[in-house]
Protein backbone atom coordinates (compact mmCIF):
# COMPACT_ATOMS: atom_id res chain seq x y z
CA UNK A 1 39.25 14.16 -5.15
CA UNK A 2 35.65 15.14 -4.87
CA UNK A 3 34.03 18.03 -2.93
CA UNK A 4 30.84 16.91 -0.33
CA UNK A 5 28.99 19.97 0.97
CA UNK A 6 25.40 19.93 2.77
CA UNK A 7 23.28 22.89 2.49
CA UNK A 8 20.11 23.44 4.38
CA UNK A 9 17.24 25.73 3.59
CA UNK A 10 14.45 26.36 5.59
CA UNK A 11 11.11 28.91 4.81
CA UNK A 12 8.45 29.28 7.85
CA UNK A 13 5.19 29.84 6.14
CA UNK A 14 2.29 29.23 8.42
CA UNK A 15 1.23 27.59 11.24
CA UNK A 16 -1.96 27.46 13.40
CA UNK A 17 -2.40 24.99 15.99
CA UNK A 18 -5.76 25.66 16.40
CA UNK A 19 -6.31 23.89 12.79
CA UNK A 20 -3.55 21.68 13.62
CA UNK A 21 -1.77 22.99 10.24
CA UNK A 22 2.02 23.34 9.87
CA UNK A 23 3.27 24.94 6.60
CA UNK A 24 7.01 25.23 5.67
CA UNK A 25 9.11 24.19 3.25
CA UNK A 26 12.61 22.82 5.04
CA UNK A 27 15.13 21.17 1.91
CA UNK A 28 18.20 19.33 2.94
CA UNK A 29 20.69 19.11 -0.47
CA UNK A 30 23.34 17.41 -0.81
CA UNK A 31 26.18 18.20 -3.51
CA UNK A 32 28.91 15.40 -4.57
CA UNK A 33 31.85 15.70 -6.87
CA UNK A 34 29.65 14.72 -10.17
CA UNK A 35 27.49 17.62 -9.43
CA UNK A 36 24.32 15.28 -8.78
CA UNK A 37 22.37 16.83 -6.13
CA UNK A 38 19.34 14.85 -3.87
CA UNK A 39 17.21 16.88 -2.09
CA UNK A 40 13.72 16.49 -0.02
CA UNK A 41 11.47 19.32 0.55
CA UNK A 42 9.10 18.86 2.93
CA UNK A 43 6.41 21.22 2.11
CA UNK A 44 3.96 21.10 5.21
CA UNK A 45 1.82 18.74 8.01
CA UNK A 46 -1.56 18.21 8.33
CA UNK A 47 -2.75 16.66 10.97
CA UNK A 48 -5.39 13.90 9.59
CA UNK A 49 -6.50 13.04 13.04
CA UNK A 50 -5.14 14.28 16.35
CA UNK A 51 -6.46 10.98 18.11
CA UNK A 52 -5.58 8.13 16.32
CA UNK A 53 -6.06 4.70 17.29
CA UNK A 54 -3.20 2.42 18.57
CA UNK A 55 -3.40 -0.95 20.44
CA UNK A 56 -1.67 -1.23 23.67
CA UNK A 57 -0.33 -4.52 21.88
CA UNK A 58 -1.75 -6.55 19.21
CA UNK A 59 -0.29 -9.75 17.69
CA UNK A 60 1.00 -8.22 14.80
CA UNK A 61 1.57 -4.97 15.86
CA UNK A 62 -0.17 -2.21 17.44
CA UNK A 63 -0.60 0.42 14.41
CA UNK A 64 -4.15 -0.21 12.78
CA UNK A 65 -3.65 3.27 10.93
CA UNK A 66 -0.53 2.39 8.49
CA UNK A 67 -0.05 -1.33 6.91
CA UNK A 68 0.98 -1.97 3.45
CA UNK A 69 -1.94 -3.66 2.88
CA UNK A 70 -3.98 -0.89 3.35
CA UNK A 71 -4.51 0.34 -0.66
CA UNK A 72 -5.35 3.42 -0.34
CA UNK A 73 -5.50 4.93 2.93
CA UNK A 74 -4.97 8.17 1.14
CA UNK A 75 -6.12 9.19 -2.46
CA UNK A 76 -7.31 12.48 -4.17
CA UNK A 77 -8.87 13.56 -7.64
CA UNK A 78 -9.77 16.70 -8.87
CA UNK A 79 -8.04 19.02 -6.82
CA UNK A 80 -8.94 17.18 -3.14
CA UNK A 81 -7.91 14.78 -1.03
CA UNK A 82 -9.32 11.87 0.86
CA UNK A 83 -8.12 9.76 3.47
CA UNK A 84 -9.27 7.31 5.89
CA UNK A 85 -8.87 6.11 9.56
CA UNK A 86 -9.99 4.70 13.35
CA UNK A 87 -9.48 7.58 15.62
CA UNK A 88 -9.02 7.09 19.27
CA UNK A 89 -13.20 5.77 19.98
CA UNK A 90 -12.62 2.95 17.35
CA UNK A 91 -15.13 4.75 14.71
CA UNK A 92 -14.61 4.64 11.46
CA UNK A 93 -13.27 8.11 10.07
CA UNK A 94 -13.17 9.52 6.49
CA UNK A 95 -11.63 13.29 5.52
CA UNK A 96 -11.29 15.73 2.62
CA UNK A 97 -9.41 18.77 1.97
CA UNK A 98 -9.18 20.85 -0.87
CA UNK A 99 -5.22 20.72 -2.11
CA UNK A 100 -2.80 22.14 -1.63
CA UNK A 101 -3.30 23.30 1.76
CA UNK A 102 -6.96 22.89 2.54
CA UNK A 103 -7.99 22.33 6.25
CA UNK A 104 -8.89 18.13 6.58
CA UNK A 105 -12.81 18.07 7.50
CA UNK A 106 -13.20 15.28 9.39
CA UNK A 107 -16.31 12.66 9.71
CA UNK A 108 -16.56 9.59 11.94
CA UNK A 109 -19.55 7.13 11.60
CA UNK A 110 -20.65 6.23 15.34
CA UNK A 111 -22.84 2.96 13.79
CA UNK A 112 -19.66 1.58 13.61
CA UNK A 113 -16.68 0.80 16.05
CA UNK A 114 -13.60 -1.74 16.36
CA UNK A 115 -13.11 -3.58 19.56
CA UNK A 116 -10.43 -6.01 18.75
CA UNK A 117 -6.49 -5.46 18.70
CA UNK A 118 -5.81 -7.15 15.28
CA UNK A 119 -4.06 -4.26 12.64
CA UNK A 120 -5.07 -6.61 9.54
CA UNK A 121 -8.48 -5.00 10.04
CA UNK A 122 -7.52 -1.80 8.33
CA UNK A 123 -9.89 1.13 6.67
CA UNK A 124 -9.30 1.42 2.85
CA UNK A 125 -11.30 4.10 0.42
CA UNK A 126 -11.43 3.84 -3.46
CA UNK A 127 -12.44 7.24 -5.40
CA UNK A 128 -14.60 6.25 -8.72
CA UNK A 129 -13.98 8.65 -11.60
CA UNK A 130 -16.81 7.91 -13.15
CA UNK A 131 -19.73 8.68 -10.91
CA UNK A 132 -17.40 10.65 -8.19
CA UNK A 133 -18.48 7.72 -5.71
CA UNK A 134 -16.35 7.21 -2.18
CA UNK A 135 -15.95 3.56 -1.74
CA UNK A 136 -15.13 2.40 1.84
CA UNK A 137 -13.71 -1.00 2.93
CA UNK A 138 -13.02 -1.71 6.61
CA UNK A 139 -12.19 -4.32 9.44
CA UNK A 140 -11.52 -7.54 7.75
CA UNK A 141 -9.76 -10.55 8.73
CA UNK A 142 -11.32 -13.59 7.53
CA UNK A 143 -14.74 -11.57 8.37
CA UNK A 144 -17.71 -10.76 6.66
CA UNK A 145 -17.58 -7.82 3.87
CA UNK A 146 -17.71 -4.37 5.42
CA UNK A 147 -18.90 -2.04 3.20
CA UNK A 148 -20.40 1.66 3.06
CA UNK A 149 -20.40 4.11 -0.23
CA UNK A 150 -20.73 7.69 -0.94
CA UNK A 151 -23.69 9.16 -3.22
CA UNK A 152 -22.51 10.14 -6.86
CA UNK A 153 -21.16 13.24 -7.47
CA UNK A 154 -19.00 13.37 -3.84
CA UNK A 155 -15.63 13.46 -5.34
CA UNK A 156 -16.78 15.06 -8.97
CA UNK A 157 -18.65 18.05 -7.24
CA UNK A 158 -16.74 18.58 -3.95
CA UNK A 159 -18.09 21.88 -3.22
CA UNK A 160 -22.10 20.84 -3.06
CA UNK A 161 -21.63 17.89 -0.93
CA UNK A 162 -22.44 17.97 2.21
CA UNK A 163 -19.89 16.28 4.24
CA UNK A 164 -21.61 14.50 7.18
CA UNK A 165 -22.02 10.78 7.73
CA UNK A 166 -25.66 11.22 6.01
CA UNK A 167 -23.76 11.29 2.81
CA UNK A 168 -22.30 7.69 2.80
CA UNK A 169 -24.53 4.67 2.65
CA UNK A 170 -25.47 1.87 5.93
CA UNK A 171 -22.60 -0.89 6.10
CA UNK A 172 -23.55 -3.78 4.14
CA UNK A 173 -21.93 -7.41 3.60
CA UNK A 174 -23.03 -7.37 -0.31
CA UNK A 175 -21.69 -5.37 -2.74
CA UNK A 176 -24.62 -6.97 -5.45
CA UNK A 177 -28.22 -7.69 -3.69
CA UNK A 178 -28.31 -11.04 -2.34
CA UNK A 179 -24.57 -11.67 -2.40
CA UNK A 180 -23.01 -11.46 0.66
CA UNK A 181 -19.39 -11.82 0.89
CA UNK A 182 -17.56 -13.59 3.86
CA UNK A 183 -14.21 -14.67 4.90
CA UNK A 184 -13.11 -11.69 3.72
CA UNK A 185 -9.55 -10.55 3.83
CA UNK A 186 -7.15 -7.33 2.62
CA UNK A 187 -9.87 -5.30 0.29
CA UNK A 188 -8.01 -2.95 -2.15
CA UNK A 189 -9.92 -0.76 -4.49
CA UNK A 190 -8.15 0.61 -7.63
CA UNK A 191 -9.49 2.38 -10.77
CA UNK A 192 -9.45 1.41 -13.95
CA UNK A 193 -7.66 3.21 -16.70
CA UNK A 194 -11.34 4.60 -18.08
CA UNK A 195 -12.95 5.37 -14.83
CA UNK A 196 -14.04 2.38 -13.73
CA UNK A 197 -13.10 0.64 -9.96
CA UNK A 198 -12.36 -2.64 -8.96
CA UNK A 199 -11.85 -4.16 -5.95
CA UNK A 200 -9.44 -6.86 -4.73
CA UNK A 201 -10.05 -9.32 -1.69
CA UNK A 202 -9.02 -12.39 -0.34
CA UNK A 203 -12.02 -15.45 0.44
CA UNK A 204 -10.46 -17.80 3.23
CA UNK A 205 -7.48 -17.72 5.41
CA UNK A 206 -3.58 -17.39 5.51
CA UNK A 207 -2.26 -20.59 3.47
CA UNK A 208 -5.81 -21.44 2.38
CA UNK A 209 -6.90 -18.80 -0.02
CA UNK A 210 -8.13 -17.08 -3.01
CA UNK A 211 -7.67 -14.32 -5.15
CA UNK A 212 -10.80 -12.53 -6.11
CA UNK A 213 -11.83 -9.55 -8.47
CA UNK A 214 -15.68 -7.35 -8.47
CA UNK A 215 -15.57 -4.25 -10.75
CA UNK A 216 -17.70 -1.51 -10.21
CA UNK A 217 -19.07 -0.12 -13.01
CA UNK A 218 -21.83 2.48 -12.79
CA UNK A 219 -22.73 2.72 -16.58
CA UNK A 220 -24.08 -0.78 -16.46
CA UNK A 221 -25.97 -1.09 -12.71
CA UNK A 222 -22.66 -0.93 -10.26
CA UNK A 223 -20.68 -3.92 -9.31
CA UNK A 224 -19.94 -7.23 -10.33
CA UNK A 225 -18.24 -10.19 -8.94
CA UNK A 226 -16.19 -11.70 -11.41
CA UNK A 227 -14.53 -14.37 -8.86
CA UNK A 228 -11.78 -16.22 -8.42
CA UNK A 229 -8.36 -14.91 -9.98
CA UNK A 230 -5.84 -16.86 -8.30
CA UNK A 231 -6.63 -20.27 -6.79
CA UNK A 232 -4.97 -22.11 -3.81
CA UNK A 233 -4.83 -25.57 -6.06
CA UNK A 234 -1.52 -27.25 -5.75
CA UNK A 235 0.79 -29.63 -4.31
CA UNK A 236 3.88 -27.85 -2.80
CA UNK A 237 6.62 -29.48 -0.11
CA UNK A 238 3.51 -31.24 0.77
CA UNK A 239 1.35 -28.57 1.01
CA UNK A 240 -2.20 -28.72 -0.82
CA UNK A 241 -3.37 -25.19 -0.19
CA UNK A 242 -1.71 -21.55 -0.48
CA UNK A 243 -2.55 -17.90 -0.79
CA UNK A 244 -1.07 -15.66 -2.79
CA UNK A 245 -0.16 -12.03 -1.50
CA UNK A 246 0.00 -9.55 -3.89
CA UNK A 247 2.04 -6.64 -3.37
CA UNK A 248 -0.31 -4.61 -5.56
CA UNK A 249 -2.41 -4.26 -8.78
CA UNK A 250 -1.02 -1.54 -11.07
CA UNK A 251 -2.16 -0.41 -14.32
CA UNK A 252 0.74 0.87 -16.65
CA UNK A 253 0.84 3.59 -19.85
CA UNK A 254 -0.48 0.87 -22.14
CA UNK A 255 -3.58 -0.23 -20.00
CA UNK A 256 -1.78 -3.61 -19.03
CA UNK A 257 -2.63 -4.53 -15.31
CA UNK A 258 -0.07 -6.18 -13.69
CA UNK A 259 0.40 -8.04 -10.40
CA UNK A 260 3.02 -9.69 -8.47
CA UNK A 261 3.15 -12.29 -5.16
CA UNK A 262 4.65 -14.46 -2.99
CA UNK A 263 2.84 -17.52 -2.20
CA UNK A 264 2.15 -18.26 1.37
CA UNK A 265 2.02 -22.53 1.83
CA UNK A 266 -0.66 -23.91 4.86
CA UNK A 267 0.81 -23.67 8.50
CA UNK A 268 2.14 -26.78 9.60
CA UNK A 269 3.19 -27.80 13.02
CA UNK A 270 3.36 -24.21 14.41
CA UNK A 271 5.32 -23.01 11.63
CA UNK A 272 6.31 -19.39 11.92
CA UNK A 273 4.10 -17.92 9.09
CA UNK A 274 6.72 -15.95 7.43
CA UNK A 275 9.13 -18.90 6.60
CA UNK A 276 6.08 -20.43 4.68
CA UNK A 277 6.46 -17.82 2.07
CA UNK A 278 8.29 -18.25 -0.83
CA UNK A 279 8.76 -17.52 -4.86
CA UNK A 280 7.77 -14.14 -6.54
CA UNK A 281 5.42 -14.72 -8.97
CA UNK A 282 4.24 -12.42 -12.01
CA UNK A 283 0.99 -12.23 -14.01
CA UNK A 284 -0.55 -9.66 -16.35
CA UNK A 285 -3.90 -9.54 -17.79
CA UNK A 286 -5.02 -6.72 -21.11
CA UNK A 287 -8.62 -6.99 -20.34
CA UNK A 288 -8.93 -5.69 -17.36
CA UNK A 289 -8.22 -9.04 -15.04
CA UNK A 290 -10.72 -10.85 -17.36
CA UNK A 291 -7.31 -13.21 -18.49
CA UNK A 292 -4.00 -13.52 -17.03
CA UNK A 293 -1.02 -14.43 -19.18
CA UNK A 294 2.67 -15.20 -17.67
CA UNK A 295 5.91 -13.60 -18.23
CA UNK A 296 6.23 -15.58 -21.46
CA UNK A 297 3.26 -13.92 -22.49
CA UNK A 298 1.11 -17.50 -22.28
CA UNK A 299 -2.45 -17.23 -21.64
CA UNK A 300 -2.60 -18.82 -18.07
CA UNK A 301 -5.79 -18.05 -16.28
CA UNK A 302 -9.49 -16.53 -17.01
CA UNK A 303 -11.15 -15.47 -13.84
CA UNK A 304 -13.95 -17.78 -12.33
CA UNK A 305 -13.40 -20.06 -15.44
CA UNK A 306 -9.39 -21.36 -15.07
CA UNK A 307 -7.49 -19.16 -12.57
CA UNK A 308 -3.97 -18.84 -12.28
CA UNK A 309 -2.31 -21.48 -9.69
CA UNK A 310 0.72 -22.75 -8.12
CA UNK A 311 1.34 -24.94 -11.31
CA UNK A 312 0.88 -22.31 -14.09
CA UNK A 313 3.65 -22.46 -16.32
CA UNK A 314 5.89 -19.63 -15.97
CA UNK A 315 4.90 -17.84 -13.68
CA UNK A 316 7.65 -17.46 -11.22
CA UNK A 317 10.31 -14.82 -11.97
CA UNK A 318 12.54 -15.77 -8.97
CA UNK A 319 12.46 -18.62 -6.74
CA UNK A 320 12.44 -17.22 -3.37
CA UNK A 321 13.46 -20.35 -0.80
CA UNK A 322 10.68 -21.94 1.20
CA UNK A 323 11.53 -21.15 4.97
CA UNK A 324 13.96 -18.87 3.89
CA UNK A 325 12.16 -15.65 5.30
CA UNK A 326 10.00 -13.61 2.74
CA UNK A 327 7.97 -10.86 4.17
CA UNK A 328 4.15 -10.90 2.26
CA UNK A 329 2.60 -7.81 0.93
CA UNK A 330 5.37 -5.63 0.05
CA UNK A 331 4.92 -3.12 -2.91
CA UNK A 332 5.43 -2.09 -6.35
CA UNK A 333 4.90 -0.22 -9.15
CA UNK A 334 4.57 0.04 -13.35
CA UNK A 335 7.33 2.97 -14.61
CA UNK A 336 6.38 4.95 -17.33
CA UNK A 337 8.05 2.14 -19.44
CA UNK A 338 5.76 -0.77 -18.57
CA UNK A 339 8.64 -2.20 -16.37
CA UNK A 340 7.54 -3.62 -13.27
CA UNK A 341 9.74 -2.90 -9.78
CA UNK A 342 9.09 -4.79 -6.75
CA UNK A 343 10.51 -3.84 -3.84
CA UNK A 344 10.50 -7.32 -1.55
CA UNK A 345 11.97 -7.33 2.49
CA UNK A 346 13.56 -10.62 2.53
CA UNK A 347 16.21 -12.33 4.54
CA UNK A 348 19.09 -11.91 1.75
CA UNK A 349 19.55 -14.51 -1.07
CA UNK A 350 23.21 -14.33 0.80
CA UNK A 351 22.68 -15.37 3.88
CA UNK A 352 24.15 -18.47 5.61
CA UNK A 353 20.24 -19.92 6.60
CA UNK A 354 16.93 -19.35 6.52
CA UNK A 355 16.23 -16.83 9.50
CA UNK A 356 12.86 -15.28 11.12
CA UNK A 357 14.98 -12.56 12.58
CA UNK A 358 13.16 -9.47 10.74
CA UNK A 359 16.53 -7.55 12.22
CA UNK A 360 18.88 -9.45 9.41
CA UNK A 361 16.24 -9.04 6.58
CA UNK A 362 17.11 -6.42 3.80
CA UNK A 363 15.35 -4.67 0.72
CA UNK A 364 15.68 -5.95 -2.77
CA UNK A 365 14.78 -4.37 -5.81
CA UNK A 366 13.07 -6.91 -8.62
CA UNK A 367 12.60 -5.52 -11.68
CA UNK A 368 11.33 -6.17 -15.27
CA UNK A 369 12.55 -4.51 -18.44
CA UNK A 370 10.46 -3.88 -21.73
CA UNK A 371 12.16 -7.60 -23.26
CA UNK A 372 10.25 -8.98 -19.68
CA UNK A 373 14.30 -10.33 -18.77
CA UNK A 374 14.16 -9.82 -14.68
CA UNK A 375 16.49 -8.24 -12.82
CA UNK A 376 17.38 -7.80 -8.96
CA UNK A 377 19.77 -5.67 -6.65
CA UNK A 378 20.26 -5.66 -2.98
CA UNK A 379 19.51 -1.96 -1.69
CA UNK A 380 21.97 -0.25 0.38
CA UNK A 381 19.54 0.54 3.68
CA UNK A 382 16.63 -1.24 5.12
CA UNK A 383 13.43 -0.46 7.42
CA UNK A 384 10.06 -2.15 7.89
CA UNK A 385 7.78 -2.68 4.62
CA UNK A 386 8.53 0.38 2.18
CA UNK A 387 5.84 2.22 0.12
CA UNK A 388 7.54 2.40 -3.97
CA UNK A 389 7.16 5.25 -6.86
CA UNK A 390 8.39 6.06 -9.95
CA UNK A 391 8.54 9.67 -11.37
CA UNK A 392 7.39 10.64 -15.24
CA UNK A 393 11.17 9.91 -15.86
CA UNK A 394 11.15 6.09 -14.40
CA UNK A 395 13.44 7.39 -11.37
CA UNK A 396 12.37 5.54 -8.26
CA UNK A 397 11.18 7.01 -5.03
CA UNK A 398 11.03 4.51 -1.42
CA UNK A 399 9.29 5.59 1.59
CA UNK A 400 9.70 3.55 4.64
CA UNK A 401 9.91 3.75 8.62
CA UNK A 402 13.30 2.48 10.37
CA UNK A 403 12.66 1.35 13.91
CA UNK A 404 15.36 0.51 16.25
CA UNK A 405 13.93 -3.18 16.37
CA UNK A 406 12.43 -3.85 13.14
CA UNK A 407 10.31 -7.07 15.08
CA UNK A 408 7.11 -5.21 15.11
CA UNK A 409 4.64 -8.34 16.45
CA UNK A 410 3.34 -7.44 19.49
CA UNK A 411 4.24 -4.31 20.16
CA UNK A 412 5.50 -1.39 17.95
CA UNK A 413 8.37 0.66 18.89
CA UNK A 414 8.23 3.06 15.90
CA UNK A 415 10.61 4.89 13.97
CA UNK A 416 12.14 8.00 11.68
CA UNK A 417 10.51 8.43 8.27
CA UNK A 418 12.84 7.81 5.46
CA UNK A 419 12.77 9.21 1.53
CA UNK A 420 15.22 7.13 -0.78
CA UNK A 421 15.56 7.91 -4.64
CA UNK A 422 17.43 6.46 -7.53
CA UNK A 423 17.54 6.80 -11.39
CA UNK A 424 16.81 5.63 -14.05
CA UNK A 425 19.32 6.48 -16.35
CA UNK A 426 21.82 4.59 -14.28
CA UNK A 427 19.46 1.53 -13.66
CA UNK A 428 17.95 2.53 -9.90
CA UNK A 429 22.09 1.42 -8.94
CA UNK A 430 22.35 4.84 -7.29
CA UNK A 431 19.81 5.03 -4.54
CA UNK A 432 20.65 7.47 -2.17
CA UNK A 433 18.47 8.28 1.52
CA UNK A 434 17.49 12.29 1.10
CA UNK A 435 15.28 12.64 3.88
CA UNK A 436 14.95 11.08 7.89
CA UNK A 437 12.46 12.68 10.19
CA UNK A 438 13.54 13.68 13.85
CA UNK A 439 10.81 12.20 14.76
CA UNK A 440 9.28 8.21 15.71
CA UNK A 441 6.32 6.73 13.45
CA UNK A 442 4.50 3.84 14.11
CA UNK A 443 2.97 1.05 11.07
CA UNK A 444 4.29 1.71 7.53
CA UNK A 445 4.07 5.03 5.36
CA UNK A 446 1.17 5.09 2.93
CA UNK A 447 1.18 7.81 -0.06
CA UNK A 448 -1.10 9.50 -2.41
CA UNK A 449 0.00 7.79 -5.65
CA UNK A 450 -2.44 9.88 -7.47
CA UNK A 451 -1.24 13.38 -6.64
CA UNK A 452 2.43 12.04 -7.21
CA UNK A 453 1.26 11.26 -10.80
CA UNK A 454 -0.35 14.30 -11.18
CA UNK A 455 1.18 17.20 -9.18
CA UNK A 456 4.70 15.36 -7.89
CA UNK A 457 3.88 15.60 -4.64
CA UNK A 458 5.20 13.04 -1.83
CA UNK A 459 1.65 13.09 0.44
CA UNK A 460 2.95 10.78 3.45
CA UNK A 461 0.05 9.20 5.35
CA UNK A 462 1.79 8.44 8.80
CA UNK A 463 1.13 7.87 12.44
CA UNK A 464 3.14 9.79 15.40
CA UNK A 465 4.86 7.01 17.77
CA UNK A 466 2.49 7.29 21.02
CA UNK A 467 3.87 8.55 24.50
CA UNK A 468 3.20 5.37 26.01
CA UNK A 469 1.51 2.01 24.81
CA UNK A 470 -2.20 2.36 23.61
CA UNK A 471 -2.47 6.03 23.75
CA UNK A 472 -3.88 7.61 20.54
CA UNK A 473 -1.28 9.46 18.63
CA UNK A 474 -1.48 11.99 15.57
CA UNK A 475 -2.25 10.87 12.39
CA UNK A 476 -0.57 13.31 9.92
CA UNK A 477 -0.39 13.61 6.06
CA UNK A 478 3.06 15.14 5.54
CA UNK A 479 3.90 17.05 1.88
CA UNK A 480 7.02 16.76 0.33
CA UNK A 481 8.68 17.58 -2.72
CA UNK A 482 11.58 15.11 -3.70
């Protein structure tokens, strides 16, 4: 018969709500019969913003600050951190602190303010290791580019740069002269494995849509648009135009950058968005998104040139039912390994129907091993769209938000902030929950992937649940150590 105890540990270290800076370290273990313990330390709270934007209601939710589309709302190099937000006016906010426990200095950009209700229209950032550039992204859906960038040396040289708005660059549509970009949908910047950025968008609408790549490169002038990736060409249930979402764009040990997606077919007759979804797809590419090849390994795409489409050979690594009920934009990751996990919030592959009832969906975990042979397992809890890890020994790490009512369109109810883990040495089949918050967020959990590669810390970018509808809320970046 095995033993279960549960052992709690809590340090007070600081706190000053003047700075609105909470420091302790509070560790729930627990200890079963094989001697495996789980435990989640959370290490301290900063508050990001105290007044943090939330719609009263919005059509897909109310929580601008917090979507899993928004890559990265929180990032650091070099000893700092960076994050990005809308505080309470609608303005545009970016903030640094110096790790581990630096006070966040805050700057908002008055030139610039949201009016709308419409949480697709998140803030992203990108940091560029190579010139120490801050690269901003914000308010898109199917809208012209909005664009504003830091001068070199802001991220390589902390310490002599002034932080004020004067240090980041007017909003422009272009990223190169005479190029403006429009239509313009889910930016996401991510660095290359020598330094480099690139940036991710989507030109045209939901079920009508492309893929595109620009890489910034400030050795040779600053960015390029490459173009087209992904195409929506294809016939499909009688559909002749799709978008892909990606759940990401991940480099892994070997400098392979790897994607996966769900194709999203065109609306027809009202049809509830999320029941056009269907397949997950995987694509790689070795030259940095120049070529794609399939899980075969098959060349199947060169950007601009020949992208990848709905009839690429190979490409889909599990046929997800049309109008089954797929959720888009999910997450993922490369393990140490060069094996690709998806995490994917699906109505089960179980179920009796097809159902739009979010309430019913559950987590699955997709994975790919080093022989590219995929692999998939229901997960034993569920929430809203997750944010996925992996450790420098593959083991997995899920941060998500579980609301009462997981039907977050048009109005948010929130909900407690969950830690999950599971190994690798038994094949992520022992996931186990190690931390839940007392308290309600609102949107989905983003993290600092960086300074979980680098330092193993959990940085949870997360919004308090508001008092009542529309009232700002805080905005906190919480620290913990799994």
């Amino acid at each position: 018969m095995y033993s279960f105890f549960i052992i709690f540990l809590s340090h007070f270290h600081k706190l000053s709500n003047r700075i609105g800076l909470v420091w302790w370290t509070s560790t729930v273990i627990f200890l079963t019969g094989d001697l495996r313990a789980d435990a989640a330390t959370l290490l301290g709270d900063a508050i990001l913003e105290p007044e943090a934007l939330n719609f009263a209601r919005g059509t897909y939710g109310t929580c601008i600050n917090g979507q899993t589309f928004q890559i990265d709302a929180v990032a650091s190099l070099k000893g700092w951190q960076y994050g990005t937000w809308f505080d309470a006016k609608g303005r545009l906010c970016v903030g640094r602190r110096q790790l581990p426990v630096g006070v966040w200095q805050r700057l908002a950009f008055d030139d610039y303010r949201i009016t709308h209700t419409d949480v697709h229209n998140v803030a992203v950032l990108g940091l560029c290791p190579a010139d120490g550039t801050i690269h901003l992204a914000f308010d898109h859906h199917g809208s012209p580019l909005h664009y504003r960038v830091s001068r070199p040396g802001t991220i390589t040289a902390p310490a002599q740069a002034d932080w004020s708005p004067s240090l980041f660059s007017p909003v422009t549509a272009e990223l190169v002269k005479g190029h403006a970009l429009n239509a313009l949908t889910y930016p996401e910047f991510f660095a290359t494995p020598d330094g480099r950025l690139q940036l991710y968008y989507r030109i045209g609408g939901s079920g009508n849509g492309d893929s595109h790549l620009a890489e910034y490169n400030p050795g040779k002038g600053g960015w390029t648009v490459k173009g087209v990736f992904v195409s929506s060409n294809g016939t499909y249930e009688g559909s002749r135009a799709r978008n892909a979402y990606h759940n990401g764009f991940d480099y892994g040990p070997k400098g392979r950058l790897h994607t996966t997606w769900v194709w999203r077919e065109m609306l027809d007759n009202g049809q509830w968005g999320l029941l056009n979804c269907h397949g997950l797809q995987y694509a790689f590419s070795d030259d940095d998104g120049q070529t794609w090849y399939n899980n075969a390994l098959e060349k199947i795409g060169v950007v601009k040139q020949d992208p990848v489409h709905l009839e690429s050979t190979k490409i889909m690594v599990k046929p997800l039912a049309y109008r089954w009920g797929i959720m888009n934009q999910v997450t993922q990751i490369v393990d140490g390994r060069d094996r690709v996990h998806v995490v994917m919030w699906q109505n089960p592959p179980g179920a009796p129907a097809g159902s739009k009832d979010m309430n019913t969906w559950r987590y699955t975990h997709y994975w790919r091993d080093e022989k590219g042979q995929w692999h998939e397992q229901q997960l034993p809890f569920f929430g809203r769209k997750p944010f996925l890890l992996a450790d420098a020994e593959d083991n997995l790490v899920l941060v998500y938000t579980k609301p009462a009512n997981l039907e977050y369109h048009g109005a948010d109810v929130g909900g407690p902030l969950h830690i999950a883990t599971a190994s690798a040495k038994r094949e992520w089949n022992d996931w186990n929950d190690v931390y839940s918050s007392a308290n309600s967020f609102v949107g989905e959990p983003r993290v600092d992937k960086y300074r979980w590669q680098k330092e193993r810390v959990l940085s949870v970018y997360t919004q308090e649940a508001p008092l009542k509808p529309g009232q700002p809320s805080r905005l906190h970046v919480l620290d913990f150590k799994p």
